[in-house]
N, C-alpha and C. Protein backbone atom coordinates (compact mmCIF):
# COMPACT_ATOMS: atom_id res chain seq x y z
N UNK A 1 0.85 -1.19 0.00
CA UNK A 1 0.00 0.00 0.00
C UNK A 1 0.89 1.24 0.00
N UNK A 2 0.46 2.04 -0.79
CA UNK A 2 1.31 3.41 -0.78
C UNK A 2 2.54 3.41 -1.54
N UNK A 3 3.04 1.91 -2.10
CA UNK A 3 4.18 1.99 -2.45
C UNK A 3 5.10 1.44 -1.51
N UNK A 4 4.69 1.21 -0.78
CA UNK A 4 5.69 -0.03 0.28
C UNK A 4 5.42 -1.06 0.53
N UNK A 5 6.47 -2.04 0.23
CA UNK A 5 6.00 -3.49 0.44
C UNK A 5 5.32 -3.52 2.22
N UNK A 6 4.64 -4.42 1.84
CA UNK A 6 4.18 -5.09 3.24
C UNK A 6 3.93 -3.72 4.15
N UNK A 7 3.22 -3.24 3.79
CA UNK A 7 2.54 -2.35 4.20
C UNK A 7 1.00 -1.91 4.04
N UNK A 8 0.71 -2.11 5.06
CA UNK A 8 -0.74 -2.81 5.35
C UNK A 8 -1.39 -2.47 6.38
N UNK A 9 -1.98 -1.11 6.58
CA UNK A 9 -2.26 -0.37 8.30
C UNK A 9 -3.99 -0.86 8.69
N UNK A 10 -4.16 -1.12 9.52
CA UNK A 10 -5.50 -1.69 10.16
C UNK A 10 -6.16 -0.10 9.77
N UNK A 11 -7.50 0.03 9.08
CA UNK A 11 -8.37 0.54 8.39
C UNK A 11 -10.08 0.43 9.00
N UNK A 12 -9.96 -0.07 10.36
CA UNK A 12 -11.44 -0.64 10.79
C UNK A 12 -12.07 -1.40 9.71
N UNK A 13 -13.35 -1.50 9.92
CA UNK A 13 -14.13 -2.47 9.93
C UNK A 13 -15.48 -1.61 8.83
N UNK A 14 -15.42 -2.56 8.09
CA UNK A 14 -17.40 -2.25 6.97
C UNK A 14 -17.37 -0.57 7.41
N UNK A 15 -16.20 0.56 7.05
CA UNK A 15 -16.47 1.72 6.61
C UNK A 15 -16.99 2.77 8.04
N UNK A 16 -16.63 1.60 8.82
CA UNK A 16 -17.14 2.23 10.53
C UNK A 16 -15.79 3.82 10.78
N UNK A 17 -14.62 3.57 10.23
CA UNK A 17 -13.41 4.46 10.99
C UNK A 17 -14.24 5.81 10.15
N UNK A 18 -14.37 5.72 9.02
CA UNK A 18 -15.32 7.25 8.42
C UNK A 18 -16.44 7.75 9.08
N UNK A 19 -17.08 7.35 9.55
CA UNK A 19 -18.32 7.31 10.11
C UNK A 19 -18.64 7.96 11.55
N UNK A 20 -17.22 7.43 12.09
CA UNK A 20 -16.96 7.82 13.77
C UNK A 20 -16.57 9.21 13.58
N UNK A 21 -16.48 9.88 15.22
CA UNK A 21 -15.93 11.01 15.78
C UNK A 21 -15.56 10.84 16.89
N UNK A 22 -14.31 11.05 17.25
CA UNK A 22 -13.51 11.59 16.81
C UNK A 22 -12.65 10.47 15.49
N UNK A 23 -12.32 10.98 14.65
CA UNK A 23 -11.90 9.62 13.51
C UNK A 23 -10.16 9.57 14.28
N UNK A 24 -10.24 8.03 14.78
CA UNK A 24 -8.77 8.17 15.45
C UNK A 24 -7.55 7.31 14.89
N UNK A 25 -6.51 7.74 14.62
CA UNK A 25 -5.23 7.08 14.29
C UNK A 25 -4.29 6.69 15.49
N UNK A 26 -4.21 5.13 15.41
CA UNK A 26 -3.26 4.87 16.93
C UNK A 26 -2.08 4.70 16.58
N UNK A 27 -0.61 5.27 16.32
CA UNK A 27 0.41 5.35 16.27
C UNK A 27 1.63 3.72 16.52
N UNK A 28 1.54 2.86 16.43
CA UNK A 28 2.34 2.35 17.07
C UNK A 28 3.87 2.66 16.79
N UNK A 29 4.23 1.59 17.16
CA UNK A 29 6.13 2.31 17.02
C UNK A 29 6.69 0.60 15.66
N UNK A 30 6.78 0.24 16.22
CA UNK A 30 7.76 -1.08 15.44
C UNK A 30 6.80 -2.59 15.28
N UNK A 31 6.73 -2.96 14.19
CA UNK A 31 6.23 -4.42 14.47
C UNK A 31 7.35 -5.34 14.54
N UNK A 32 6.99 -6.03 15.77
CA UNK A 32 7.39 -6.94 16.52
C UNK A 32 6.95 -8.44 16.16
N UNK A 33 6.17 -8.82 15.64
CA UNK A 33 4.99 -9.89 15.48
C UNK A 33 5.71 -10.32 13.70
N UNK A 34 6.46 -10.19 13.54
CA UNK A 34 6.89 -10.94 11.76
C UNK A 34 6.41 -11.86 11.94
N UNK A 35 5.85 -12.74 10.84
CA UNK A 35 5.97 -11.53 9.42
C UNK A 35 4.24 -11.21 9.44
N UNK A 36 3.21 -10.95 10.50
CA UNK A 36 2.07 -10.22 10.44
C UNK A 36 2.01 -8.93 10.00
N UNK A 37 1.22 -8.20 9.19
CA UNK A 37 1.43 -6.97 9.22
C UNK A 37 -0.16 -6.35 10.20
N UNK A 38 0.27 -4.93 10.37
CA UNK A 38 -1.00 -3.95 11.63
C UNK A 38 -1.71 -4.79 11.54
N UNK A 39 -2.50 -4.70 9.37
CA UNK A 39 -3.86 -5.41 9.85
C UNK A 39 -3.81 -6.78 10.40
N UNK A 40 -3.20 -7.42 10.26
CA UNK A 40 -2.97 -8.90 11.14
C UNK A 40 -3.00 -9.08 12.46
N UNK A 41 -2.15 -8.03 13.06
CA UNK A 41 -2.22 -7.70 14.60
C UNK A 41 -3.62 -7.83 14.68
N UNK A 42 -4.08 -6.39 14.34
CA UNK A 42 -5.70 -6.32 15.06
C UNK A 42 -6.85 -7.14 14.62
N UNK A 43 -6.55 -8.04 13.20
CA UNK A 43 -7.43 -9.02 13.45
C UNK A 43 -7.22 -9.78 14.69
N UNK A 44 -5.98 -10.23 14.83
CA UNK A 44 -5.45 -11.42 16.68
C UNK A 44 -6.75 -10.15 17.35
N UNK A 45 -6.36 -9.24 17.73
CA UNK A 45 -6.90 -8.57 18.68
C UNK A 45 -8.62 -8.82 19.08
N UNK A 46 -9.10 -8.97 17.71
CA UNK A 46 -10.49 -8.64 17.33
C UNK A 46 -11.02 -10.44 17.73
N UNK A 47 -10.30 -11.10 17.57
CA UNK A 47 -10.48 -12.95 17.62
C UNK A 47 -10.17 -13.10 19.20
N UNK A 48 -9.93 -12.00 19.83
CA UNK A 48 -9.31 -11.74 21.80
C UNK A 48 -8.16 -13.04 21.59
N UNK A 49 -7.17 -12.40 21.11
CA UNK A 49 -5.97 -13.23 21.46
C UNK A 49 -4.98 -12.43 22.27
N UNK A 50 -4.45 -13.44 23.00
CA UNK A 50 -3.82 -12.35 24.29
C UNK A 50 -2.68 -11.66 23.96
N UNK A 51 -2.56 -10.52 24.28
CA UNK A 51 -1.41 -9.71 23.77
C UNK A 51 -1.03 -8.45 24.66
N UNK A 52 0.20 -8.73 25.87
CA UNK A 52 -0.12 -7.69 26.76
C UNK A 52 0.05 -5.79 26.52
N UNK A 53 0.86 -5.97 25.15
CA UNK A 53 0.82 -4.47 24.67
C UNK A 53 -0.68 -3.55 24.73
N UNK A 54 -1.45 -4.62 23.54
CA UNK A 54 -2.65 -4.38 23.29
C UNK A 54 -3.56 -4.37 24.44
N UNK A 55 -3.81 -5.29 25.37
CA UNK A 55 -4.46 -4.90 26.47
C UNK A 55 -4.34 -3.95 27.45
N UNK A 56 -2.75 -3.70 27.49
CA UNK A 56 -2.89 -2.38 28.21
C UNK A 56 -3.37 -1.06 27.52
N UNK A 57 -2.74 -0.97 26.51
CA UNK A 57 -3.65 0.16 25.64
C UNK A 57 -5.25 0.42 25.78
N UNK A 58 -5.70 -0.91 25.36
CA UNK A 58 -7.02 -0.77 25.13
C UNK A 58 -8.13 -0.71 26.59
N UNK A 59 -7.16 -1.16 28.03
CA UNK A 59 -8.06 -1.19 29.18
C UNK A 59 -7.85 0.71 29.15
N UNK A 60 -6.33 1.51 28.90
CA UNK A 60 -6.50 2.79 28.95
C UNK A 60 -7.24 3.92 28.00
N UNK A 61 -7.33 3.74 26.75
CA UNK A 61 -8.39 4.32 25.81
C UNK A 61 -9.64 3.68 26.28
N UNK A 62 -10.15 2.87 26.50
CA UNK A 62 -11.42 2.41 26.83
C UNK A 62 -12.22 2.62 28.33
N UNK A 63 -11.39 3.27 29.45
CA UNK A 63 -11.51 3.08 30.91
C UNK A 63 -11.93 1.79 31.58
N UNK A 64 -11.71 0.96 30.34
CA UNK A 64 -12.12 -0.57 31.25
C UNK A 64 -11.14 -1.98 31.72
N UNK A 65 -11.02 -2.08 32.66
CA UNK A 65 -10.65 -3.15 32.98
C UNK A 65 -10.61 -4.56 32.21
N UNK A 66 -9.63 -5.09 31.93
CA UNK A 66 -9.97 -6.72 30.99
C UNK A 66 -11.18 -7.36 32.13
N UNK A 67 -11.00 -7.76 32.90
CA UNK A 67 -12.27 -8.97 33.48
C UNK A 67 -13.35 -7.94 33.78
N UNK A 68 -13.67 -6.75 33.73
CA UNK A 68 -14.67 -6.23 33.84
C UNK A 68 -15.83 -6.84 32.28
N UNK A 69 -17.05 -6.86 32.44
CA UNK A 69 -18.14 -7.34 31.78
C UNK A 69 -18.57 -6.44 30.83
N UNK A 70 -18.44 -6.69 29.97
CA UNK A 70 -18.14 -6.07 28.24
C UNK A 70 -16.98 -5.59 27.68
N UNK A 71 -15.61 -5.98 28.31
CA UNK A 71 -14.33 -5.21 27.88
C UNK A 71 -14.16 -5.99 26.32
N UNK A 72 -14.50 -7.37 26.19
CA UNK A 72 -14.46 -7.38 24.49
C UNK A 72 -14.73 -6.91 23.68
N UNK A 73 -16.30 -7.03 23.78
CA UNK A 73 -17.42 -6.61 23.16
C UNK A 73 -17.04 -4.72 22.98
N UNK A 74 -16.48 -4.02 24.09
CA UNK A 74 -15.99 -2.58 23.84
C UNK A 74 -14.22 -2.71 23.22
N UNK A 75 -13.47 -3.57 23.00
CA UNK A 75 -12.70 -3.78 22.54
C UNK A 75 -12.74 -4.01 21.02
N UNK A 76 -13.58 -4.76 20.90
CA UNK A 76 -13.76 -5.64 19.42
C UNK A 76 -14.18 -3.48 18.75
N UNK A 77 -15.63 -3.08 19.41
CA UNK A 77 -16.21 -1.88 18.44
C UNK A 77 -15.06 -0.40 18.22
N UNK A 78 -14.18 -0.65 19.78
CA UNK A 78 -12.85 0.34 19.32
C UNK A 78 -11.98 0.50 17.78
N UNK A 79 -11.74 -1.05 17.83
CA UNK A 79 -11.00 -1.44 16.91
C UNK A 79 -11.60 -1.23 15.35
N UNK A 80 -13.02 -1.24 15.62
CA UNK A 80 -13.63 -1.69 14.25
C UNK A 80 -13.71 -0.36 13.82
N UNK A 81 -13.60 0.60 14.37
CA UNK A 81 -13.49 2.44 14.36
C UNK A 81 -12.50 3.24 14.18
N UNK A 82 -11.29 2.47 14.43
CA UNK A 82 -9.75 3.12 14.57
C UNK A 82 -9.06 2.73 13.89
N UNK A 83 -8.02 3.73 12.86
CA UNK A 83 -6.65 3.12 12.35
C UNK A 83 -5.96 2.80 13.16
N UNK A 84 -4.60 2.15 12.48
CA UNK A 84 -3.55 1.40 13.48
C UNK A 84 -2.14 1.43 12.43
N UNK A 85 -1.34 1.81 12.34
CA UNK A 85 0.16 1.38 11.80
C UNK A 85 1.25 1.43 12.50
N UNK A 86 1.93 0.88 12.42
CA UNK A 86 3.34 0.86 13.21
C UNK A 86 4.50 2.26 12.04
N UNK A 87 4.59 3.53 12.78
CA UNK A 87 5.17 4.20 12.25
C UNK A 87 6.24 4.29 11.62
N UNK A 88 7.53 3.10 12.02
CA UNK A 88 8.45 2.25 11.87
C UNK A 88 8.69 1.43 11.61
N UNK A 89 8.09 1.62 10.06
CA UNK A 89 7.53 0.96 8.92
C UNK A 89 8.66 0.07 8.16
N UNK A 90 9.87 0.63 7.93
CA UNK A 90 11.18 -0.11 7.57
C UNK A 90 11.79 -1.00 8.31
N UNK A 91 11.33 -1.19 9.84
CA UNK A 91 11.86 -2.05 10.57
C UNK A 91 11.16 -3.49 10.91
N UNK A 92 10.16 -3.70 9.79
CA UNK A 92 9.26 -4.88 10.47
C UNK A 92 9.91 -5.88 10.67
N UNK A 93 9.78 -6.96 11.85
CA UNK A 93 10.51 -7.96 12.13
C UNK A 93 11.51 -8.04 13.00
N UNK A 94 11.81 -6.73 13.54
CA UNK A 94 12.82 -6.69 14.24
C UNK A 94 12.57 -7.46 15.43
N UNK A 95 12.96 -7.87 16.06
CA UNK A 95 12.60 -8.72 17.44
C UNK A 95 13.35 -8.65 18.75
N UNK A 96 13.01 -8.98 19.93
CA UNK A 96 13.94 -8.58 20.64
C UNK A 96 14.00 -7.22 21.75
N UNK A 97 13.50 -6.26 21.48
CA UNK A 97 12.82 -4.86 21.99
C UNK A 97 14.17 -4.18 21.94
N UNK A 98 15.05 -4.43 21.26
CA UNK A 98 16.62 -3.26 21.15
C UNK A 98 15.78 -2.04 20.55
N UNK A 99 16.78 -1.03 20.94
CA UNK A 99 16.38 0.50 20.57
C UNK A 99 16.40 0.45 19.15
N UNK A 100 15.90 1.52 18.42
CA UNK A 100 16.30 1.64 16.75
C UNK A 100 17.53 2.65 17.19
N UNK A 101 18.00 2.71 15.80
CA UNK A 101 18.62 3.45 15.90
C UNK A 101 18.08 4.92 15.56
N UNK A 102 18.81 6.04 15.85
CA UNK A 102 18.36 7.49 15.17
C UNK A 102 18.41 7.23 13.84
N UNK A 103 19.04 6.87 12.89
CA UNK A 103 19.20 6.55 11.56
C UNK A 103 17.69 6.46 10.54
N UNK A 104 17.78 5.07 11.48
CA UNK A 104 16.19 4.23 11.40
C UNK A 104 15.13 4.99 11.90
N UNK A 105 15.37 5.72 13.10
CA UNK A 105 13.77 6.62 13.40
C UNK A 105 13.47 8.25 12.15
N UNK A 106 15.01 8.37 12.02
CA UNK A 106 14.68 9.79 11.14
C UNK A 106 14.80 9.39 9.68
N UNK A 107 14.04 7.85 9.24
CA UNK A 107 14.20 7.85 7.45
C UNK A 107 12.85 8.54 7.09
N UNK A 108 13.53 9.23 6.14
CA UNK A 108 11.94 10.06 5.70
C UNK A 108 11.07 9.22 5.19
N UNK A 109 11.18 7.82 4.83
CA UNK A 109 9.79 7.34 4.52
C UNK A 109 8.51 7.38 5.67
N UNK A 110 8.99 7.59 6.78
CA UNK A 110 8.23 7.32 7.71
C UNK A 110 7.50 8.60 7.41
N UNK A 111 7.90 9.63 7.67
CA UNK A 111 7.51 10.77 7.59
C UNK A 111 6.21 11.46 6.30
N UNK A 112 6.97 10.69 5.09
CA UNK A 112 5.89 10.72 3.76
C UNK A 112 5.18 9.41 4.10
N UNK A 113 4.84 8.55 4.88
CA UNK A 113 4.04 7.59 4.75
C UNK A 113 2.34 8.00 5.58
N UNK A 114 3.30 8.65 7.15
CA UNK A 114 2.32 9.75 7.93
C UNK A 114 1.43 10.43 7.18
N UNK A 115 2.53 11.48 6.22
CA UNK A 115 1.42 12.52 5.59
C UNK A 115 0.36 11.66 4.49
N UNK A 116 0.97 10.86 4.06
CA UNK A 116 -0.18 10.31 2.83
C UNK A 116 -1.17 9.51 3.89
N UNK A 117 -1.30 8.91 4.83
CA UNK A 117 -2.40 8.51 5.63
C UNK A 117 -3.20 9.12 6.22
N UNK A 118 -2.35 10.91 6.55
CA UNK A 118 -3.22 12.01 6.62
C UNK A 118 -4.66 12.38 5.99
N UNK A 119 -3.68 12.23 4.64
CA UNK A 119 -4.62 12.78 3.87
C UNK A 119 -5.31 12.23 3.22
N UNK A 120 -4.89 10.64 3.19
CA UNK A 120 -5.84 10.12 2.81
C UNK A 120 -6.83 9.61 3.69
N UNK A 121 -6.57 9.30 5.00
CA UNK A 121 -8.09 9.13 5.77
C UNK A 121 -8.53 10.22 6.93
N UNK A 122 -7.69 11.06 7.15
CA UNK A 122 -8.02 12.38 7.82
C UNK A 122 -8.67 12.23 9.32
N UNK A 123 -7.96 11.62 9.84
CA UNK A 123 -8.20 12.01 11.12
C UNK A 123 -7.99 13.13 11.94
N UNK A 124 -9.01 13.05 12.69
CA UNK A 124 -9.03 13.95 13.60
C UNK A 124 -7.73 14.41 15.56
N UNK A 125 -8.00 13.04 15.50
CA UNK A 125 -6.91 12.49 16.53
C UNK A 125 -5.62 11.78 16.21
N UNK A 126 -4.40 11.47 16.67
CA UNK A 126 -3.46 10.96 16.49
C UNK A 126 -3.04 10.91 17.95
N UNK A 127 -2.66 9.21 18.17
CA UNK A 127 -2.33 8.84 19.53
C UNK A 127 -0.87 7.90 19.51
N UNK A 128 0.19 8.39 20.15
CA UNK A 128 1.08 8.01 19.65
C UNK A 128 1.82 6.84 20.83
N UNK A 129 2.34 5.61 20.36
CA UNK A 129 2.88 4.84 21.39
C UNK A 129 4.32 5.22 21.38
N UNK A 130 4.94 5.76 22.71
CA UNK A 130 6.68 5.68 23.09
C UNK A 130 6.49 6.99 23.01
N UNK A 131 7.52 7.75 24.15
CA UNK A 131 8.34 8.40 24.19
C UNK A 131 9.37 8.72 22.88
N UNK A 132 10.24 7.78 22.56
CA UNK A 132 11.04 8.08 21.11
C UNK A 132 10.92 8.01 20.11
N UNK A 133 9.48 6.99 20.10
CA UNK A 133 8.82 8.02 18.56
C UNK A 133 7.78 9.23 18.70
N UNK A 134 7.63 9.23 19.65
CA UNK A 134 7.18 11.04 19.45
C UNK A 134 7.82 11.70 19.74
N UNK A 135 9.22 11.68 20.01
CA UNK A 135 10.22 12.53 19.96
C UNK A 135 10.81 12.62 18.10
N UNK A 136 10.62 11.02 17.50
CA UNK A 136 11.03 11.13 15.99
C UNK A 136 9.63 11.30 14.77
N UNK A 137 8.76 11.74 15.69
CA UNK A 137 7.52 11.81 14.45
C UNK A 137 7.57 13.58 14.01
N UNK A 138 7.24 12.66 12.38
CA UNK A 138 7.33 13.68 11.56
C UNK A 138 6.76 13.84 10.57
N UNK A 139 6.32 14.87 9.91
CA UNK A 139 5.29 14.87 8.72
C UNK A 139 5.94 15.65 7.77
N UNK A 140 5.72 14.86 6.18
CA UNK A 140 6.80 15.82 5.36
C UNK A 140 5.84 16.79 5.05
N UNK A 141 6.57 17.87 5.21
CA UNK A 141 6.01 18.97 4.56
C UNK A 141 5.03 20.05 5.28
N UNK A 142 4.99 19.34 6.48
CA UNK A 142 4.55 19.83 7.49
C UNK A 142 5.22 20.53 8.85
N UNK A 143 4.60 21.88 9.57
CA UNK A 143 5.53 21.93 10.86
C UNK A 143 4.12 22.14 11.84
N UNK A 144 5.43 21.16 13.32
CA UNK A 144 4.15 21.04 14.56
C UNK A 144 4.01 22.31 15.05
N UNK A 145 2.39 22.17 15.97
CA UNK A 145 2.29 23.66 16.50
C UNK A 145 2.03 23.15 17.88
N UNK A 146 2.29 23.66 18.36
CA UNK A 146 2.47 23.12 19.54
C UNK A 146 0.46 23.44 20.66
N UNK A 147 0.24 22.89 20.71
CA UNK A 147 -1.43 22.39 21.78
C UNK A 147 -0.89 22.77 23.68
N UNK A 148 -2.05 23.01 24.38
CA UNK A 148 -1.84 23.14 25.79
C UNK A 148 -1.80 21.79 25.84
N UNK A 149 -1.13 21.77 27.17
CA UNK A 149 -0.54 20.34 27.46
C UNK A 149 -1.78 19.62 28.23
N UNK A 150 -1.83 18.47 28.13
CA UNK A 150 -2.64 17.66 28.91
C UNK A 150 -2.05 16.91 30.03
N UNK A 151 -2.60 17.41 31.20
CA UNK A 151 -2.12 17.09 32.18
C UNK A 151 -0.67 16.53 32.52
N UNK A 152 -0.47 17.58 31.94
CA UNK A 152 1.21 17.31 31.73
C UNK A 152 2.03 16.78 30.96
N UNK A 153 1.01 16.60 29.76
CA UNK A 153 1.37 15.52 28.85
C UNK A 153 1.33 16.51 27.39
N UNK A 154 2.29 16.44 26.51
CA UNK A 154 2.41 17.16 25.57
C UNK A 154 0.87 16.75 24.41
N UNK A 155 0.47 17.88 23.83
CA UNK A 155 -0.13 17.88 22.55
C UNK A 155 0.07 18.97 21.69
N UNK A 156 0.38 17.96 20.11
CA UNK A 156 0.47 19.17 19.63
C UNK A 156 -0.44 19.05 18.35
N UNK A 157 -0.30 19.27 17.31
CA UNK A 157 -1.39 19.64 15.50
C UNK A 157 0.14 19.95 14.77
N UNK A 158 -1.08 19.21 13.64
CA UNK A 158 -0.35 19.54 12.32
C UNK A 158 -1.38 19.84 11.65
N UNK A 159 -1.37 20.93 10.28
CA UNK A 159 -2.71 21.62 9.46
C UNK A 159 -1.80 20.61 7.84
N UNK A 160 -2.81 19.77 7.53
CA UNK A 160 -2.19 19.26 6.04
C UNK A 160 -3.60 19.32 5.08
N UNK A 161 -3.73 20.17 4.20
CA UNK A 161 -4.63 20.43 2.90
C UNK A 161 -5.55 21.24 3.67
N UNK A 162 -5.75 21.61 4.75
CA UNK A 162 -6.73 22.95 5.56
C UNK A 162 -7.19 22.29 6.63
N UNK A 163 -6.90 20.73 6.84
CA UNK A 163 -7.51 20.51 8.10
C UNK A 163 -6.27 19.93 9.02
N UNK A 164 -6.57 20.09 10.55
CA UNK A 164 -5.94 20.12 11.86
C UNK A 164 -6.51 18.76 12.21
N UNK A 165 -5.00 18.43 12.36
CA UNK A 165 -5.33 16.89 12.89
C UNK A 165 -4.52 17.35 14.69
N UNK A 166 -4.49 16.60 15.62
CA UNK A 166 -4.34 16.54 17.16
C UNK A 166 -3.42 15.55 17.70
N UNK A 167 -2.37 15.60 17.72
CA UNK A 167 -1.66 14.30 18.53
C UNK A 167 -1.20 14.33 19.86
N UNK A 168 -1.38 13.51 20.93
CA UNK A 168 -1.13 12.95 22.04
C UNK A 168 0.04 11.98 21.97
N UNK A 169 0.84 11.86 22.79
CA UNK A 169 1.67 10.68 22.85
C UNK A 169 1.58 9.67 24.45
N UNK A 170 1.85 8.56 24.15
CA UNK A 170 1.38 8.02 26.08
C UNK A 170 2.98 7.41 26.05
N UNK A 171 3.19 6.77 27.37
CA UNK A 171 4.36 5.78 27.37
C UNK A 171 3.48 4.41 26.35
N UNK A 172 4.91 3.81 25.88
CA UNK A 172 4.51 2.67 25.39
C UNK A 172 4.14 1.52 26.18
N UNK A 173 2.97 0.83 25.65
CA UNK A 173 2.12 -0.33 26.28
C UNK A 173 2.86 -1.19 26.63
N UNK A 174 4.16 -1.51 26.52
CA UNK A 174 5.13 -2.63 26.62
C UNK A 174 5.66 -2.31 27.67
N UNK A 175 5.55 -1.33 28.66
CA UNK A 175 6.45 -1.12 29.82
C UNK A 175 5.87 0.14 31.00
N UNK A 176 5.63 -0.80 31.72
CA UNK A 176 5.25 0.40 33.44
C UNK A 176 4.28 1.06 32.98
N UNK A 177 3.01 0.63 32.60
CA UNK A 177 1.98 1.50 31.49
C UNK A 177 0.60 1.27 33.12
N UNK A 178 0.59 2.58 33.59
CA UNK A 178 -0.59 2.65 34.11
C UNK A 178 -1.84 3.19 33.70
N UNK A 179 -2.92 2.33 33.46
CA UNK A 179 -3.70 2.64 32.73
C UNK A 179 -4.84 3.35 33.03
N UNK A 180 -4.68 3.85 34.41
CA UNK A 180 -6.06 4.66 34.83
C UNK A 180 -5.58 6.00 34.47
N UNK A 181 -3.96 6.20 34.87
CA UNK A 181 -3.62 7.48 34.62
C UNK A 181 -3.64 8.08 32.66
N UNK A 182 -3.14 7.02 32.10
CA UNK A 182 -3.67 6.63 30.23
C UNK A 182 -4.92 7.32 30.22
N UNK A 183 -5.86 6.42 30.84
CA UNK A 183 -7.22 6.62 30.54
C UNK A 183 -7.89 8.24 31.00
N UNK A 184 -7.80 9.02 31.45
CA UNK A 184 -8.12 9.92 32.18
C UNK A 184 -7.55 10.99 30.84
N UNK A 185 -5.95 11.11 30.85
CA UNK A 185 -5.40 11.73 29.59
C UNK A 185 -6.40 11.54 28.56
N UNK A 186 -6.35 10.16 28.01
CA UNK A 186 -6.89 9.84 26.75
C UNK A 186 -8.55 10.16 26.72
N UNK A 187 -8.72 9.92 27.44
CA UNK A 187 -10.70 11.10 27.45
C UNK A 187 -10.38 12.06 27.50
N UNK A 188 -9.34 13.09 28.07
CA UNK A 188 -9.88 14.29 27.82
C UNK A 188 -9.09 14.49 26.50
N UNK A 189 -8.07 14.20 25.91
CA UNK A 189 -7.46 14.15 24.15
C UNK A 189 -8.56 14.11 23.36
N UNK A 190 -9.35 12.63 23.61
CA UNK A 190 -10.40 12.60 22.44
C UNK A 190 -11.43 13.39 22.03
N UNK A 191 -11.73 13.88 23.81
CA UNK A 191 -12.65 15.29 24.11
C UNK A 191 -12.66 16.22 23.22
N UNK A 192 -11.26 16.74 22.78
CA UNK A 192 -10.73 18.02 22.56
C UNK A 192 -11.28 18.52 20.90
N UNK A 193 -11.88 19.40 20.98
CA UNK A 193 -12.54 19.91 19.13
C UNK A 193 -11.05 20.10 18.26
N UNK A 194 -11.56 19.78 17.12
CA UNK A 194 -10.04 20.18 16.04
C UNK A 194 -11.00 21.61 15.56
């Protein structure tokens, strides 16, 4: 897609991600899971296969607990509403959880792959996993403006063809991820008007 092999970003479900508001893009950082690509991940996700990245994410965007009573059923309709790509798109397969390198986080494909998903499905939100890739995200052709912070937590916009998209970044789901404090951020992010 787009011109890159094996590139393949989770798109929701029967035309649901157009439909929603806020229309949301979830950022990931690296696929880990070779040789699956996004959409593969979130089908596992959607079939509840266990995956502790994904569950922590989704108990913090969702405010729900896994054994609490409907966390699938509100899991499965998240998913069927939200994009998903791993921004670090040249590295699939890597395994192991080693750092990238700066090299690897600042190739501009990443950057022209962002803007063409921009614009081609236009979201409203952008939620980003890690610390060091939202320190390396980037949009070609674009500059950030910087948003009031959320509870201490940076947000900023990018304007691409006249509309303002919103990004948040959390710690990544793979490590010390508390999810009430996630969840609290991430309602009031989604809250927020473009």
């Amino acid at each position: 897609m787009l011109g890159v092999e094996s590139f393949e970003p989770w798109i929701g479900v029967d035309g649901k991600y157009h439909s929603s508001l806020p229309r949301l893009l979830v950022l990931g950082e690296t696929q880990l899971d070779a040789p699956l690509s996004d959409r593969e991940c979130i089908l596992r996700q959607l079939r509840a296969a266990p995956d502790l990245i994904f569950t922590n994410f989704d108990q913090a965007v969702l405010g729900k607990r896994h054994w609490e009573a409907g966390y699938r059923d509100a899991v499965r309709a998240f998913w069927e509403r939200t994009l998903f790509y791993n921004y670090n798109v040249t590295h699939g397969g890597r395994r192991g959880g080693g750092s990238l390198s700066p090299a690897t986080r600042a190739n501009p494909l990443h950057a022209k792959l962002l803007r063409e998903i921009l614009l081609r499905y236009r979201p409203t939100h952008v939620i980003v996993w890690g610390e060091d890739n939202w320190r390396a995200l980037a949009v070609e052709g674009a500059a950030w403006h910087e948003e009031a912070d959320l509870r201490g937590e940076p947000c900023r916009s990018v304007v691409i063809d006249g509309r303002r998209t919103l990004f948040t970044r959390l710690n990544h789901p793979s490590a010390g991820f508390d999810h009430e404090r996630w969840s609290t951020l991430l309602a009031q992010f989604l809250s927020l008007a473009v």
